[in-house]
Protein backbone atom coordinates (compact mmCIF):
# COMPACT_ATOMS: atom_id res chain seq x y z
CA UNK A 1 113.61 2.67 104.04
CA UNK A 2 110.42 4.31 103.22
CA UNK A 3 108.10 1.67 100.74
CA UNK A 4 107.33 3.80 97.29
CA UNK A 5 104.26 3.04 94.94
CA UNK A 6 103.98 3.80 91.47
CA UNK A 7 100.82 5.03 90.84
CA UNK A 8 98.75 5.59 87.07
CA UNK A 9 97.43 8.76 85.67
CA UNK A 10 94.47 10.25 87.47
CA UNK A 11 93.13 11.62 84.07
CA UNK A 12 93.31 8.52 81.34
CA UNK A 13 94.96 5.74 83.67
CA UNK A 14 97.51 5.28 81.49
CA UNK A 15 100.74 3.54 83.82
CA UNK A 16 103.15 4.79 81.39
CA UNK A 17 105.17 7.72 81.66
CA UNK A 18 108.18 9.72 80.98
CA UNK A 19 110.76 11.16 83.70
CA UNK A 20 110.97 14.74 84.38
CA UNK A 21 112.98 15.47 87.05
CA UNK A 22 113.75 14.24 90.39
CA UNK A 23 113.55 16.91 93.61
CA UNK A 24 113.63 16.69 97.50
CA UNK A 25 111.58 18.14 100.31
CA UNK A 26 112.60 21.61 100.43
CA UNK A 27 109.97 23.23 102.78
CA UNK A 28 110.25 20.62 105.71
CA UNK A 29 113.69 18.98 105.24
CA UNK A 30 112.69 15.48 105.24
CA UNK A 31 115.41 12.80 103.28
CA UNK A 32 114.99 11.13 100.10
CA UNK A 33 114.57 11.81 96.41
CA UNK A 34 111.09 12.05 94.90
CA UNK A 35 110.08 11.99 91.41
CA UNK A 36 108.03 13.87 88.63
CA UNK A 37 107.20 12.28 85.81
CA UNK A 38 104.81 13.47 82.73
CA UNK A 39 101.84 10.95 81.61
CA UNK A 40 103.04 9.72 78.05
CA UNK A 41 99.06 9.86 76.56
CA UNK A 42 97.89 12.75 78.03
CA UNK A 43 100.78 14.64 79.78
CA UNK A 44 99.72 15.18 83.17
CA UNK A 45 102.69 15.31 85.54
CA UNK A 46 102.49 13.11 88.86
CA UNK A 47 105.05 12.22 91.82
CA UNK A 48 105.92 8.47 90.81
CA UNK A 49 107.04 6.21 92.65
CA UNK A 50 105.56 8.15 95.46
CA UNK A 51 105.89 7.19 99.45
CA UNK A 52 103.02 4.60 100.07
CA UNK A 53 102.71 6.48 103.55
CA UNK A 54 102.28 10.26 103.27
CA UNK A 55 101.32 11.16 106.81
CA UNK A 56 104.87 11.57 108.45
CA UNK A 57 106.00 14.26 105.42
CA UNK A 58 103.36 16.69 106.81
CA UNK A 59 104.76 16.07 110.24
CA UNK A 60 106.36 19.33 112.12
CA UNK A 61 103.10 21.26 110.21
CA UNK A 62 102.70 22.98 106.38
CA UNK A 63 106.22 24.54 105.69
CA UNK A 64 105.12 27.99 104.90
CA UNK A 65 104.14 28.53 108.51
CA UNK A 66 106.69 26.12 110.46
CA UNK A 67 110.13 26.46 109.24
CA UNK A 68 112.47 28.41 109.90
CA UNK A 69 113.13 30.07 106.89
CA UNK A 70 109.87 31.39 106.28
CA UNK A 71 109.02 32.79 109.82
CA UNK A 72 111.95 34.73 110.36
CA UNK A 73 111.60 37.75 111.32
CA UNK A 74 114.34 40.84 112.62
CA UNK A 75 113.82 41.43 116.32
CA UNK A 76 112.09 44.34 115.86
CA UNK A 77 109.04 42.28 114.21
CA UNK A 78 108.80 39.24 116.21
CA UNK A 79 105.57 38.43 118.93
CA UNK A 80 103.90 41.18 116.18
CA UNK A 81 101.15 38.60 114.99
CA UNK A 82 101.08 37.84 110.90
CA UNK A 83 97.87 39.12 110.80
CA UNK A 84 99.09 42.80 111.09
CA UNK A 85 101.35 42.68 107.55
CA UNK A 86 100.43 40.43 105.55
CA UNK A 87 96.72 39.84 104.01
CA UNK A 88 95.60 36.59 105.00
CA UNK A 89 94.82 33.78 102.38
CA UNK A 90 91.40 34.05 103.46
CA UNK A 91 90.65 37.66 102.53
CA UNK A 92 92.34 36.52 99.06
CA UNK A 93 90.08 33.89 98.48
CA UNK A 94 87.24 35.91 99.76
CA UNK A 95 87.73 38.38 97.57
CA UNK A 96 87.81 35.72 94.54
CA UNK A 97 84.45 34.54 95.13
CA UNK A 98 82.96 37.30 95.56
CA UNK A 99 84.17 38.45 92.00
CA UNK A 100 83.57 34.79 90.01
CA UNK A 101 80.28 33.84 92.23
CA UNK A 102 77.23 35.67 90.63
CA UNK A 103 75.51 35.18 94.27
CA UNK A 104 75.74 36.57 97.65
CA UNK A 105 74.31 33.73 99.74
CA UNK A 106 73.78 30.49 100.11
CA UNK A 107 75.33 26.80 101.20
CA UNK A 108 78.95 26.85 100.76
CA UNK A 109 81.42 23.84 101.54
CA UNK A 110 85.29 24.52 102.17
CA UNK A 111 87.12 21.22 101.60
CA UNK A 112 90.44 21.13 103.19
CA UNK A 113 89.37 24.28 104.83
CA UNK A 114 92.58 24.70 107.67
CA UNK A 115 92.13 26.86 110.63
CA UNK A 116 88.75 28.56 108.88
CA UNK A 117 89.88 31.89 107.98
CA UNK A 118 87.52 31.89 104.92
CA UNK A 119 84.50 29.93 106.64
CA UNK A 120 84.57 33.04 109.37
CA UNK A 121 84.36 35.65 106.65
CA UNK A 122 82.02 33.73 104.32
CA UNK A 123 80.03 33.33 108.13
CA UNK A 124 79.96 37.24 108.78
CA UNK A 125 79.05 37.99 104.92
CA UNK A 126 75.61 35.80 105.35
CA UNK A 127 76.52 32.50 103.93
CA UNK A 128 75.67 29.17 105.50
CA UNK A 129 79.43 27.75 106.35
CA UNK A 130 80.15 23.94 106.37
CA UNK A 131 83.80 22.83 106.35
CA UNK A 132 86.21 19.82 105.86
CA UNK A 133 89.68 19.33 107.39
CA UNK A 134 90.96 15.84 107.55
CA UNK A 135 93.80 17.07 110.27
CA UNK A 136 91.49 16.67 113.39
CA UNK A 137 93.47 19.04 116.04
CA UNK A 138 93.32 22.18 113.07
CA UNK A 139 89.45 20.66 112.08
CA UNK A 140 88.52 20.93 116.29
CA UNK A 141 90.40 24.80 116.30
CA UNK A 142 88.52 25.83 112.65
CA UNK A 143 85.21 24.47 114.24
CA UNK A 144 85.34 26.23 117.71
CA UNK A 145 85.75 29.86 116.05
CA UNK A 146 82.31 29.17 114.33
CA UNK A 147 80.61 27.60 117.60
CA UNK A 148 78.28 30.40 118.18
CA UNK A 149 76.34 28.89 115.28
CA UNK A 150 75.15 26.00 117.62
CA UNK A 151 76.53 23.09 115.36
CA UNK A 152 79.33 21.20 113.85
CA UNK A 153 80.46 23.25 111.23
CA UNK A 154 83.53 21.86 110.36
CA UNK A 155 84.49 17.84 110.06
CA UNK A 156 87.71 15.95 109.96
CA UNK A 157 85.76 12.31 108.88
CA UNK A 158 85.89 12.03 105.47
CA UNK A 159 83.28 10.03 105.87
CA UNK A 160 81.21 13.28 106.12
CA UNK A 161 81.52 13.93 102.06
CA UNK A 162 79.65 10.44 101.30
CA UNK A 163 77.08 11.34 104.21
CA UNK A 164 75.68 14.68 102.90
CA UNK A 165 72.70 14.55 100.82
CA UNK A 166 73.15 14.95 96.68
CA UNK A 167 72.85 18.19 95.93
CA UNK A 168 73.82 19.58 99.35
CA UNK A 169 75.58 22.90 98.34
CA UNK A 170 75.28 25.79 95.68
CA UNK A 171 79.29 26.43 95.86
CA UNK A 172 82.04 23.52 97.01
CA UNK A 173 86.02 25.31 97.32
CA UNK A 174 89.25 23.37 96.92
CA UNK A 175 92.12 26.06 97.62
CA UNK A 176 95.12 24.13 96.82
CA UNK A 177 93.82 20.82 97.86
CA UNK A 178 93.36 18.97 94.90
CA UNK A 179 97.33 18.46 94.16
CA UNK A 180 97.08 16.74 97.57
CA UNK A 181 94.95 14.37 97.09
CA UNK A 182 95.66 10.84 96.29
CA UNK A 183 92.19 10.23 94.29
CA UNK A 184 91.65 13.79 92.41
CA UNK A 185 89.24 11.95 90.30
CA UNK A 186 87.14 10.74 92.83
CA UNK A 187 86.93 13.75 94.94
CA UNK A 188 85.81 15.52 91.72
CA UNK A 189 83.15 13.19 91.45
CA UNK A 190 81.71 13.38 95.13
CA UNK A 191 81.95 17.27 94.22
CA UNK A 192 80.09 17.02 91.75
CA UNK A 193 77.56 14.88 93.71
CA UNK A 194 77.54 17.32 96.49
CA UNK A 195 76.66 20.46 94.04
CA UNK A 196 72.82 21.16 93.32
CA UNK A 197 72.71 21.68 89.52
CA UNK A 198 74.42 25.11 88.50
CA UNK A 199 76.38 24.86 91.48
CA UNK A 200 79.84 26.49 91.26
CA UNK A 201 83.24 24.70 92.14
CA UNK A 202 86.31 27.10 92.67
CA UNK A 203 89.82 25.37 92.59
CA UNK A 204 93.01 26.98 93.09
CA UNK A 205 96.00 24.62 92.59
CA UNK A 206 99.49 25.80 91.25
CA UNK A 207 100.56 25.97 87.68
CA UNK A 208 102.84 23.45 86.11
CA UNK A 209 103.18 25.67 83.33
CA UNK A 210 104.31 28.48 85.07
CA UNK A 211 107.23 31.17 83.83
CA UNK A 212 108.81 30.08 87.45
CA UNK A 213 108.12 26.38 87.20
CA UNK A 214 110.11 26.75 84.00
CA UNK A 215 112.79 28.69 85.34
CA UNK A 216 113.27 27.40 88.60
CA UNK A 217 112.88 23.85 87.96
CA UNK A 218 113.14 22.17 91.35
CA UNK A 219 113.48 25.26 93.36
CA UNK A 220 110.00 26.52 92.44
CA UNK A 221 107.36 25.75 95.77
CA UNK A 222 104.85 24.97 93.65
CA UNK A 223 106.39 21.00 93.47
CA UNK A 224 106.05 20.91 97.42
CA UNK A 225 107.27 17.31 97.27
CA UNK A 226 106.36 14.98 98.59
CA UNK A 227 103.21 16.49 99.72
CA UNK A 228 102.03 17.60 96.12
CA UNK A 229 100.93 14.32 93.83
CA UNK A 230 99.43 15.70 90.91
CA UNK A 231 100.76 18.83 88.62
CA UNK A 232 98.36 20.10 86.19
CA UNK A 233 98.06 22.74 83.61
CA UNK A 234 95.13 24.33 82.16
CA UNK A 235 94.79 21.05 79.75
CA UNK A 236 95.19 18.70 82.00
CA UNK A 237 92.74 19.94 84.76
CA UNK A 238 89.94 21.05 82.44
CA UNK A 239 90.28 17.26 81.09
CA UNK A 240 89.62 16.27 85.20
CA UNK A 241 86.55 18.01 85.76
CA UNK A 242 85.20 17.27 82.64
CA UNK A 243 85.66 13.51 83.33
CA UNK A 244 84.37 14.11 86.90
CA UNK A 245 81.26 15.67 85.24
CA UNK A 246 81.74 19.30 85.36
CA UNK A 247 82.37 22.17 83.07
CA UNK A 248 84.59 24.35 83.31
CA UNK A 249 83.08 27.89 82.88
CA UNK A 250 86.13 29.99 83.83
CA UNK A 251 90.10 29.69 84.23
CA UNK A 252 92.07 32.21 84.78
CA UNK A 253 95.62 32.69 85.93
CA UNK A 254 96.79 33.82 88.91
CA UNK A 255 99.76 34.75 89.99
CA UNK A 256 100.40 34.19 94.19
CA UNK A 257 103.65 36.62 95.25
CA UNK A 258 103.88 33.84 98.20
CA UNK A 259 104.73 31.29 95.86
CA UNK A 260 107.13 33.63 94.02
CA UNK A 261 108.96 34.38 97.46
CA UNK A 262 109.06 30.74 99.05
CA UNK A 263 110.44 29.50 95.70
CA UNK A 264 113.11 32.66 96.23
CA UNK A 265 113.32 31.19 99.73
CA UNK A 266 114.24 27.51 98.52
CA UNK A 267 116.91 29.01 96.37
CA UNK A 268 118.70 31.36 99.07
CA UNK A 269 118.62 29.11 101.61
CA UNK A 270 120.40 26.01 99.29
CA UNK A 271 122.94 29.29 98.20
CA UNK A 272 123.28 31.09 101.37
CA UNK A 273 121.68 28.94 104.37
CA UNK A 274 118.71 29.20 106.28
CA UNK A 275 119.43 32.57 108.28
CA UNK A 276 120.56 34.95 105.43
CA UNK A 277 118.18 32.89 103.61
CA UNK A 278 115.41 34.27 105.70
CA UNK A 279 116.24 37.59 106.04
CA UNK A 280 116.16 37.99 101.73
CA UNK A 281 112.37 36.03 102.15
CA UNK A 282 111.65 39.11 105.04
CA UNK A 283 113.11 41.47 102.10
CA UNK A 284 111.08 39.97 99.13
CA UNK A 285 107.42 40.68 101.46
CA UNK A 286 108.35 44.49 102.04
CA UNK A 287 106.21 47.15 100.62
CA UNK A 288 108.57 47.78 98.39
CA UNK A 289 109.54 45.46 96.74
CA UNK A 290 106.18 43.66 96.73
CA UNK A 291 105.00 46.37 94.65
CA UNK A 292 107.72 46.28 91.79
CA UNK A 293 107.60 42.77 91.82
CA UNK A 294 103.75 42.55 91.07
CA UNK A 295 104.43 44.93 88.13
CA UNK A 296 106.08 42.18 86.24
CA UNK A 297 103.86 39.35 87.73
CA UNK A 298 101.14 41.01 85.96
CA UNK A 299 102.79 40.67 82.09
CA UNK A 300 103.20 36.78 83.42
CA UNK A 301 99.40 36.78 84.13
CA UNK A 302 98.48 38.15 80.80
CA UNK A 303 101.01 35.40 79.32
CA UNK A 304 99.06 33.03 80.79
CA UNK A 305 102.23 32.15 82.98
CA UNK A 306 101.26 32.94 86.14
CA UNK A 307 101.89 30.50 89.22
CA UNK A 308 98.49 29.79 90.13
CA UNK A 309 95.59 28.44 88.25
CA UNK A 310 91.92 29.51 89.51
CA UNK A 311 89.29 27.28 87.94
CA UNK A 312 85.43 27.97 88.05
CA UNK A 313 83.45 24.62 87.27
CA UNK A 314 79.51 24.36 87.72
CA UNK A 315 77.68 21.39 87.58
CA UNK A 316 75.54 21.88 84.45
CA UNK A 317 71.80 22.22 85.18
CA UNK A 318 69.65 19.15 83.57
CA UNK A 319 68.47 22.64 80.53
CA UNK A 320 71.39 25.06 79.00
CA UNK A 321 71.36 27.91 81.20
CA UNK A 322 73.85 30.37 83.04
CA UNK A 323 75.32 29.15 85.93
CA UNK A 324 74.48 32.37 87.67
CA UNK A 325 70.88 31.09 88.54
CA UNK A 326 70.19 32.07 91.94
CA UNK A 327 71.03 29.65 95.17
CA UNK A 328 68.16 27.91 96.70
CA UNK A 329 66.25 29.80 99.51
């Protein structure tokens, strides 16, 4: 039987809360129940009780990529690589700093950084790359793409974030990290540690108060449990960086069709199993229908509904001024 912990609020500590609902693990199939439950003071939701060991849910590899349902392809498609439909995540969150960073250069830090998609593209734009992975085999394969720059770019020691210097980098990234981790509090902190003054933090994380949070209840993959701990909504994650030091200087909604059609995946496979399941997830990423869909997710984003939350927090200089100052030489 796997040991459970309950575990306080990351935002006031408060050990008190109220049940929400109670899910499984719908993107890698492992057994058990697993809980959400809203902080009675402050109302951020958390996974609690939550397994005391996390490791073996993130065994067989991220969902999205691994299983079955979501790599299924018609014959016609397989061997093609991802790469030649689909956008990568990286060019996505390229393409988000380069519109909410003021600056085209300088030190940038990629915490939970994967297999260095962005770090390659951030490398080829000018920017001095430095990574973090904590899943050594994906850290060694991120670091190796960048080894023509003659050092160890990317590290899976944690050890590495209390190592830097203070004031290390001009922009620090957390792309859907922070619901991960069990200490969001006290990563914020070493973030903010690790920023020079009017240094930017971008965080991507997904949206508890989302239209399909609301509507799909369990079935939405923006729970991901057990592998997501913490839930938060605009509220509740302004409240976290502002405790951790920082200020928030921009928020706005996203909303990520890949969350829209795994959710849509969790539901057809539970209604129609995982083969017909996959081929309505193949259906959902067509042109096609990508394209109408978006149309609507766009009223959602102007609702302030949409599935993702994109945060912009700088680490306010020791005078008022913008954060746009320029990065250090």
């Amino acid at each position: 039987m796997t040991a459970m912990q309950h575990v306080p609020c990351a935002l006031c500590d408060s050990p008190t809360a109220v049940p929400w609902f109670t899910g499984r693990d719908r993107g890698l199939g492992h057994p058990g129940r697993f809980f959400v439950v809203r902080c009675q003071r402050c109302g951020l939701a958390r996974q609690s009780p939550r397994p005391l060991d996390l490791a073996p849910y993130y065994e067989g590899g991220y969902p999205q990529y691994t299983s079955d349902l979501y790599t299924w392809r018609p014959w016609w498609r397989r061997g093609v690589p991802d790469a030649v439909e689909y956008s990568g995540s990286g060019g996505i969150q390229w393409k988000l700093i380069r519109r909410m960073v003021p600056w085209r250069s300088g030190r940038i830090l990629d915490i939970g950084c994967g297999n260095g998609d962005l770090l390659t593209i951030l490398d080829r734009a000018g920017w001095e790359v430095h990574g973090y992975e904590p899943h050594a085999p994906t850290a060694m394969a991120a670091d190796h793409r960048l080894c023509h720059l003659g050092r160890t770019v990317v590290h899976s020691d944690a050890a590495i974030l209390d190592a830097w210097p203070a004031q290390s980098f001009d922009v620090i990234t957390l792309w859907h990290v922070i619901e991960h981790l069990p200490e969001p509090l006290a990563m914020m902190r070493t973030v903010r540690r690790l920023l020079r003054p009017g240094g930017l933090c971008l965080i991507q994380t997904p949206h508890v108060a989302a239209a399909e949070a609301l509507l799909l209840r369990s079935y939405w993959h923006g729970w991901e449990l057990p592998r997501h701990l913490w839930f938060f909504s605009h509220t509740t994650l302004q409240a976290l960086l502002e405790r951790a030091g920082l200020t928030v200087w921009a928020r706005p909604v996203s909303n990520s069709y890949d969350i829209a059609v795994l959710s849509l995946g969790h539901v057809a496979r539970a209604a129609l199993g995982v083969s017909l399941g996959g081929r309505v997830v193949h259906l959902a990423r067509s042109g096609p229908v990508q394209a109408l869909a978006r149309a609507g997710f766009l009223v959602l984003d102007h609702a302030g509904l949409g599935s993702q939350l994109t945060v912009v927090a700088v680490r306010p200089l020791d005078h008022p001024a913008h954060p746009g100052a320029a990065p250090r030489a």
